[in-house]
Protein backbone atom coordinates (compact mmCIF):
# COMPACT_ATOMS: atom_id res chain seq x y z
CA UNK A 1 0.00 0.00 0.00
CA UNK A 2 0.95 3.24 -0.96
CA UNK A 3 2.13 5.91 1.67
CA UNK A 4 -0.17 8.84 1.72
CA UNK A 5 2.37 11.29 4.00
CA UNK A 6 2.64 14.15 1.99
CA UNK A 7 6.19 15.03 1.14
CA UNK A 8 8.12 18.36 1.26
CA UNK A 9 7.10 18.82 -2.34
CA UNK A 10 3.54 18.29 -1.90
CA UNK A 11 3.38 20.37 0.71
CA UNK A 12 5.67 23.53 -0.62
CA UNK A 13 3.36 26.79 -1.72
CA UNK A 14 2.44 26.56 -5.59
CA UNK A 15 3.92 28.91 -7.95
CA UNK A 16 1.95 31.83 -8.91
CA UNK A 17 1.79 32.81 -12.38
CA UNK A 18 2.95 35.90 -13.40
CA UNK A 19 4.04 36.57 -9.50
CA UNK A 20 5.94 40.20 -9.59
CA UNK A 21 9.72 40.54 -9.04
CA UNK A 22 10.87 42.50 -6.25
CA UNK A 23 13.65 43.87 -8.62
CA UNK A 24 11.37 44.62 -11.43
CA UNK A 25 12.73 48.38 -13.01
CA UNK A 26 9.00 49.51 -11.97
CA UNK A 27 9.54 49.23 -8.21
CA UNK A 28 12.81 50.15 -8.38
CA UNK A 29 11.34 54.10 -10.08
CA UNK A 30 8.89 54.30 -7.07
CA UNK A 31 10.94 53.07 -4.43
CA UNK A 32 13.11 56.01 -5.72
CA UNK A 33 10.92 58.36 -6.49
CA UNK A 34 9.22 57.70 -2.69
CA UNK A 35 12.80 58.35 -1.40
CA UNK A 36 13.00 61.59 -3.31
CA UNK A 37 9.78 62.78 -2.49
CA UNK A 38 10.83 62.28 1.41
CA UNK A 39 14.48 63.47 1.10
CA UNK A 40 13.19 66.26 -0.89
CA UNK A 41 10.56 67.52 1.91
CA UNK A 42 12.98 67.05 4.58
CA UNK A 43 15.17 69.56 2.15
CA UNK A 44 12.74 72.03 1.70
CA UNK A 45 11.91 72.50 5.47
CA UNK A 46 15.55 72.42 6.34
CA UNK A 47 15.84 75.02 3.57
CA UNK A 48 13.12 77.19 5.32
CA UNK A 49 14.43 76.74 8.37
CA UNK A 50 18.27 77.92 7.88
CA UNK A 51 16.53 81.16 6.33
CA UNK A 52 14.34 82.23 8.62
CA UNK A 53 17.43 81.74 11.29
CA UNK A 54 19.49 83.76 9.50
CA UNK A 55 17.71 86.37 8.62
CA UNK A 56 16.65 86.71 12.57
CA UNK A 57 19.50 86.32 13.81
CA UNK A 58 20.08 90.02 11.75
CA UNK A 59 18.00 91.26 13.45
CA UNK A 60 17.91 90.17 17.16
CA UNK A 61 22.04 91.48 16.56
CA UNK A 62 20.74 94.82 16.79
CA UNK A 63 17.58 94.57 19.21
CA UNK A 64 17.74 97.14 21.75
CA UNK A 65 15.08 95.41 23.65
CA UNK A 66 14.43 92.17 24.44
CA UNK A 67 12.78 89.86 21.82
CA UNK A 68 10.81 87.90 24.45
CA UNK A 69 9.07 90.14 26.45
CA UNK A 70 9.17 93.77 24.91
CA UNK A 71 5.87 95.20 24.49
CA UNK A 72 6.64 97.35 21.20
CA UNK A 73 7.47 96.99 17.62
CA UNK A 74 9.99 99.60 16.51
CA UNK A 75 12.18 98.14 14.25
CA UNK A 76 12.85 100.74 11.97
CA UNK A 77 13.95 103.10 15.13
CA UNK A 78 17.21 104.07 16.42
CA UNK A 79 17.93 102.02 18.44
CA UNK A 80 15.45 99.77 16.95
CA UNK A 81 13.47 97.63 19.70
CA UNK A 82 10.64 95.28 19.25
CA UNK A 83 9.59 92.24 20.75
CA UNK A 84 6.94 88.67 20.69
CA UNK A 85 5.38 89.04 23.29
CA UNK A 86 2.01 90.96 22.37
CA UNK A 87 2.44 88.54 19.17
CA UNK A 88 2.47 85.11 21.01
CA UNK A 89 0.07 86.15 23.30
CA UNK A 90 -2.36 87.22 20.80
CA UNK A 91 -1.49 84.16 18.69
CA UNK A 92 -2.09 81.60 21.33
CA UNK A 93 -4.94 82.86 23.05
CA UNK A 94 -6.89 83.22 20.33
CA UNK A 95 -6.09 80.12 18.44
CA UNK A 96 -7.44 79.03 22.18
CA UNK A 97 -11.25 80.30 21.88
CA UNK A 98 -11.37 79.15 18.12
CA UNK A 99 -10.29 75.35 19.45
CA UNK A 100 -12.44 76.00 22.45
CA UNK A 101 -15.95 76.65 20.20
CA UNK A 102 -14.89 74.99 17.04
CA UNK A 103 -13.66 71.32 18.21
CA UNK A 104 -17.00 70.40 20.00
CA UNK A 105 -19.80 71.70 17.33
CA UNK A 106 -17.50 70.23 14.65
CA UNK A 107 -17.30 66.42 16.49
CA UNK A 108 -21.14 66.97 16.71
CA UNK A 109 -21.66 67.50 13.18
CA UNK A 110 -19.46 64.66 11.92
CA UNK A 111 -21.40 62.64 14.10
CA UNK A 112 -24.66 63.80 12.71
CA UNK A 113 -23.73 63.28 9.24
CA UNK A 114 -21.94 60.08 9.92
CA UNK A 115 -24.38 58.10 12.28
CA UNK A 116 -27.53 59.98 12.63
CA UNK A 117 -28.59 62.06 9.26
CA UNK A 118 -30.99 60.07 6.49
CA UNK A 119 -28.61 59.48 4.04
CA UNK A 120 -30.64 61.91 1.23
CA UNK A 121 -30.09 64.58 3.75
CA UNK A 122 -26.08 63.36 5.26
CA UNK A 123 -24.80 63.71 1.12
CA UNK A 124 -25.92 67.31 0.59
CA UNK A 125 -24.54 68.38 3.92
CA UNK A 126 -21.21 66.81 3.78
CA UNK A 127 -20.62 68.65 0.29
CA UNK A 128 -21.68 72.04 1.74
CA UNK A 129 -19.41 71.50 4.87
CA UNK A 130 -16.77 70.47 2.41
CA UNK A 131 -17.18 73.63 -0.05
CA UNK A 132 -17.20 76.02 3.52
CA UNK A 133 -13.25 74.47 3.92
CA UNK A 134 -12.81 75.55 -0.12
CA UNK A 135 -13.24 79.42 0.49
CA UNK A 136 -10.66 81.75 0.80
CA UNK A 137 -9.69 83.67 4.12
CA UNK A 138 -10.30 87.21 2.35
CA UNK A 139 -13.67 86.39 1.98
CA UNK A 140 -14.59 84.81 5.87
CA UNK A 141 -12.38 88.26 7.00
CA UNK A 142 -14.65 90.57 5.09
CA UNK A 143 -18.03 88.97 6.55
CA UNK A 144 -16.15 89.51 9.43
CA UNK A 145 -15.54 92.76 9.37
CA UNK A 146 -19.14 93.79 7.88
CA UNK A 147 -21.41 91.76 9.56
CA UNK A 148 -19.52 89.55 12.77
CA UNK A 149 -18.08 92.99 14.40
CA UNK A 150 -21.56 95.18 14.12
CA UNK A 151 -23.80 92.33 15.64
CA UNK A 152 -21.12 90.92 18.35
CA UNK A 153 -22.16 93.50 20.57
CA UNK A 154 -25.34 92.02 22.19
CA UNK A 155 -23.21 88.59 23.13
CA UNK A 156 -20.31 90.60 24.57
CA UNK A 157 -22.90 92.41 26.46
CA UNK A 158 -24.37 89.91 27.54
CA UNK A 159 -20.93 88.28 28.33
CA UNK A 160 -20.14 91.36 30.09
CA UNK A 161 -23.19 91.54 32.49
CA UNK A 162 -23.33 88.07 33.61
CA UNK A 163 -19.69 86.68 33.38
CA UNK A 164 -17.77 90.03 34.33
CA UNK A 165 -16.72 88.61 37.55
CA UNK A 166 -14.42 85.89 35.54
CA UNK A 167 -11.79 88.74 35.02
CA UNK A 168 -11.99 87.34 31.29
CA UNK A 169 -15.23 89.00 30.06
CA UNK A 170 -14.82 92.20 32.25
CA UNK A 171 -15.05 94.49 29.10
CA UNK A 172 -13.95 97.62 30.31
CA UNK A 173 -13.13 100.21 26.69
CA UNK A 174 -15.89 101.43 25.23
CA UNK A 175 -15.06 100.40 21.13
CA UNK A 176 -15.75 98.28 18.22
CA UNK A 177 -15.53 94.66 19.15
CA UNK A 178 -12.58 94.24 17.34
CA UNK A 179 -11.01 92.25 20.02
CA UNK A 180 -9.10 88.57 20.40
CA UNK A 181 -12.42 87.52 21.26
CA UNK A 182 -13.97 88.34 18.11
CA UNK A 183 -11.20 86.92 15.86
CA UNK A 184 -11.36 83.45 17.41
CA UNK A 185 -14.70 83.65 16.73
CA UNK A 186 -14.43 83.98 13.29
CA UNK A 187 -11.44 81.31 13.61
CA UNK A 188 -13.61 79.33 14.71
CA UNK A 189 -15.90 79.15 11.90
CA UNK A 190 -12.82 79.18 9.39
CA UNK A 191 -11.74 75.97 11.12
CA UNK A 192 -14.94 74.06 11.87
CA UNK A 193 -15.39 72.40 8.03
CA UNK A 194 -11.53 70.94 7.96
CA UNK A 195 -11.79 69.37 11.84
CA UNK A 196 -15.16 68.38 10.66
CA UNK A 197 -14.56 67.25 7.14
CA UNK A 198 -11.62 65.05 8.77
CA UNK A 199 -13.78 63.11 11.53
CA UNK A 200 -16.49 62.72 9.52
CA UNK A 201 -13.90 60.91 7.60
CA UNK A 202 -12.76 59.23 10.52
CA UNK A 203 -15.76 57.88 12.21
CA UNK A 204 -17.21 56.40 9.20
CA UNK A 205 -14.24 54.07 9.02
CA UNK A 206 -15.37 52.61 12.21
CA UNK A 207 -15.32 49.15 11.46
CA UNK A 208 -19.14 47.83 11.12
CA UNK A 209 -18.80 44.71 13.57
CA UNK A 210 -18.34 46.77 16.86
CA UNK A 211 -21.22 48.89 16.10
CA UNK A 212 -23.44 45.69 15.51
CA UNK A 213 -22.19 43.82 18.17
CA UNK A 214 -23.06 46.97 21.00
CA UNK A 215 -26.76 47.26 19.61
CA UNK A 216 -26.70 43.39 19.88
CA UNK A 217 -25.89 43.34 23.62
CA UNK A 218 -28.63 46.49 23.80
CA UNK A 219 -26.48 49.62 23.71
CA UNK A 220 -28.92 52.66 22.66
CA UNK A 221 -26.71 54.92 19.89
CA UNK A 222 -25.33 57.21 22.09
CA UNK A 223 -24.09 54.18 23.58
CA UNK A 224 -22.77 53.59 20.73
CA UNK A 225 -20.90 55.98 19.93
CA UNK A 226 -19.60 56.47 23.29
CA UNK A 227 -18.32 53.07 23.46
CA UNK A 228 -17.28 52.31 19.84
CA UNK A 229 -17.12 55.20 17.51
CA UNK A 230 -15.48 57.55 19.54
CA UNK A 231 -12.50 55.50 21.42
CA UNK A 232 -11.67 54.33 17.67
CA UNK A 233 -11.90 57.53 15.70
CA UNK A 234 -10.16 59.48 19.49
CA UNK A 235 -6.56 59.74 17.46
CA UNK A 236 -8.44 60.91 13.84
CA UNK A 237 -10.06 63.78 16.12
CA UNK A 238 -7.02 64.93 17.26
CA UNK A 239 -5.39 65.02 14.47
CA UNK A 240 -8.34 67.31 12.62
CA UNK A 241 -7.96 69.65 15.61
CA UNK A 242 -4.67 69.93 14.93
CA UNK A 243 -4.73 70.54 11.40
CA UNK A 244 -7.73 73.70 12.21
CA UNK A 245 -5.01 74.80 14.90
CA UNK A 246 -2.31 74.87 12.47
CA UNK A 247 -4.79 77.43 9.98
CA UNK A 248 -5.76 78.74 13.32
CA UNK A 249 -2.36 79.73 13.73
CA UNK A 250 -0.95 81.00 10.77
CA UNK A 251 -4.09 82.86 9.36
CA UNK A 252 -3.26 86.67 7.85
CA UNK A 253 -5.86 88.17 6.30
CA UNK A 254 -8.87 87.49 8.11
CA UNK A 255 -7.90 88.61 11.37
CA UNK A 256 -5.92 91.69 9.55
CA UNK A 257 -9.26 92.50 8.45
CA UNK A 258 -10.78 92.22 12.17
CA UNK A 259 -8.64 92.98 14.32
CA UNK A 260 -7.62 96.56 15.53
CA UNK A 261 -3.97 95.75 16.55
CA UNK A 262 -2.39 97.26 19.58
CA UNK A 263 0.78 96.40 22.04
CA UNK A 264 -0.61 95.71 24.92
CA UNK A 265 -1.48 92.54 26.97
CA UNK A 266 -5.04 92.30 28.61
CA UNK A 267 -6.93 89.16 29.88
CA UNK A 268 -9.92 91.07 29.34
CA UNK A 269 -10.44 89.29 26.05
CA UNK A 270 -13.94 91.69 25.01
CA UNK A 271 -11.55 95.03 24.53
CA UNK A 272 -10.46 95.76 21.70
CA UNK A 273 -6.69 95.49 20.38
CA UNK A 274 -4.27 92.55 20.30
CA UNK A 275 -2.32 90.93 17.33
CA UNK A 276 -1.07 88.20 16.30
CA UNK A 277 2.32 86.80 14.27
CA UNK A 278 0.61 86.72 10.74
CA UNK A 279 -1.60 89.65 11.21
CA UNK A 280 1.88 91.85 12.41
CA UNK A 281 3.26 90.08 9.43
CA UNK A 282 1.13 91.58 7.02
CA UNK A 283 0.48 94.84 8.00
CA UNK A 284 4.20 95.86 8.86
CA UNK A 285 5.94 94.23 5.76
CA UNK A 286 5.29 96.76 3.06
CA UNK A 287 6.21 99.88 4.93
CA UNK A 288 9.28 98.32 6.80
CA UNK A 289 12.97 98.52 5.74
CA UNK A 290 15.48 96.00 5.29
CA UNK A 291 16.22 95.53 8.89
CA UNK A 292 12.27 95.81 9.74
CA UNK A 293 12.00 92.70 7.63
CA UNK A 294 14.22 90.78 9.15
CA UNK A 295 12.96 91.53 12.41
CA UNK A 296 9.30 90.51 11.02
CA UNK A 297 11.10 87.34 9.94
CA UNK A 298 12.39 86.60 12.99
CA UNK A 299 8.37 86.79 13.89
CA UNK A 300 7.58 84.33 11.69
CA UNK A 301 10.59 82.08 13.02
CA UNK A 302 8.52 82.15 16.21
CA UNK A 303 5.36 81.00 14.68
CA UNK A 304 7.49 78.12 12.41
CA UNK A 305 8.80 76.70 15.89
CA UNK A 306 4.96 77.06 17.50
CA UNK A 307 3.67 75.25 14.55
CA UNK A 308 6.67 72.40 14.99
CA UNK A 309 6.23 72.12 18.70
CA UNK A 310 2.23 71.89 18.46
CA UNK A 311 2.30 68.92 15.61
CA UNK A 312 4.93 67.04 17.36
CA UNK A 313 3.24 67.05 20.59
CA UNK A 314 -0.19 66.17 18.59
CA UNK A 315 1.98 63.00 17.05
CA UNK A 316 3.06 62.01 20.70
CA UNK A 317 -0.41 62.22 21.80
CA UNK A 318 -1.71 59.72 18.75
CA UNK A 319 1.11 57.41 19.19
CA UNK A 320 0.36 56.75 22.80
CA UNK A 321 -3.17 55.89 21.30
CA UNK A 322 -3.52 53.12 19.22
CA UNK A 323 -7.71 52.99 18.90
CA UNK A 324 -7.67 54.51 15.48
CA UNK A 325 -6.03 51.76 13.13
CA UNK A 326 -7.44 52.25 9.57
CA UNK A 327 -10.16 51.97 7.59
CA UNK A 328 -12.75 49.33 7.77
CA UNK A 329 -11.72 45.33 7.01
């Protein structure tokens, strides 16, 4: 009788026809041209980087005052002094009340569209959320100026009378609310389609067993989302926020069109005046000398560094989270 044990050849893996070659002159283009494309980037931002160094250093050579906390910009003086610290100030804290207002409605309304709209009505509403991200900054700073600054008054009055005693809302100059308040306001609304375009995105790549398997054991929706949709989609989230904090950050001409800039640090975020790095940026650069450029550049070596040190520590916080891994199987 015949033995039936397979042998080593019965058992090896059959031959694939046609199975591609690892050293094919195809793979070898795009594992080059990948390599490019990453050396490449990494030479461009190394590139930017050396620049905006250089040309600051220039500048902060001849600073009379000190770069880090000098309330003034004089850099065409002599002595020429100017300083960050109105800048960052401005920058951060309203970059703040824009993450503060935008973050939540915008988690809301992915969820809506994702999990709770018909889907006749979810369609339309993720194209018009998508088209808000597509218009320019001009545009969202000129609605601010003609329409968000005249009828702000009744909430900041209303802010003022019931939540002056938080220091924050105290508004205490009579003016225009052309204030920090008012420009992450209208931050806000320039941010909420991308953080809200990008979870959308996110939670409907929640894979379709865990959902199915809560109602199952008798979740309600909320429960479902609380418990599966939003531990998986936690790292997507955060990485939308931080891609409206990085516009949040470096937007010009909108709050150039809003804000009425002045040197001065308040925490009474309802008066007006403030600035920020871009705003400074583009108001200062046309009417500024050599030297006044540089120091403006050195500005905007400020903001390059805030921009790096925000996105790394956003990476750090999605690597220590691994509840986001892909799209659905």
């Amino acid at each position: 009788m015949a033995s039936t044990t397979p042998t080593q050849m019965d058992t090896a893996p059959p031959v694939v026809s046609g199975a591609r070659s690892t050293g094919r002159a195809g793979d070898k283009i795009f594992s080059g041209l990948s390599k490019g494309s990453g050396i490449l980037l990494l030479t461009i931002m190394a590139s930017i980087a050396v620049f905006l160094t250089y040309r600051a250093t220039l500048a902060l050579s001849e600073n009379e005052g000190n770069f880090l906390t000098t309330f003034d910009w004089n850099a065409t003086g002599n002595p020429p002094v100017f300083g960050i610290a109105v800048l960052l100030y401005g920058t951060v804290v309203s970059s703040i009340i824009a993450m503060v207002i935008a973050v939540p409605i915008a988690v809301g309304i992915a969820l809506f569209i994702s999990h709770y709209a018909p889907r006749k009505l979810a369609g339309p509403l993720a194209y018009v959320v998508d088209l808000l991200a597509a218009v320019p900054s001009i545009v969202y700073g000129i609605w601010g100026a003609l329409f968000l600054v005249p009828y702000l008054g009744g909430l900041t009055s209303w802010l003022n009378q019931y939540l002056s005693f938080t220091y924050i809302f105290d508004k205490t100059q009579v003016g225009v609310d052309r204030s920090l308040f008012t420009v992450g306001i209208l931050l806000a609304i320039m941010i909420l389609p991308i953080v809200t375009s990008v979870s959308r995105e996110v939670f409907l790549q929640v894979p379709r067993m865990n959902e199915e398997a809560a109602l199952a054991l008798g979740a309600t929706r909320w429960e479902v989302i609380r418990m599966s949709v939003l531990p998986f989609g936690r790292s997507g989230v955060i990485s939308a926020s931080m891609l409206g904090l990085g516009r949040a950050l470096g937007e010009t001409m909108a709050v150039a069109t809003v804000l009425s800039p002045s040197f001065l640090i308040s925490g009474h975020l309802l008066d007006p005046g403030g600035g920020t790095f871009a705003q400074n940026i583009a108001a200062k650069f046309d009417e500024a000398n050599e030297f006044g450029r540089d120091a403006l550049i050195a500005s905007g070596l400020v903001l390059f560094l805030l921009t790096l040190l925000v996105n790394g520590a956003a990476r750090m916080i999605i690597a220590r989270r691994k509840e986001y891994s892909g799209a659905n199987a």
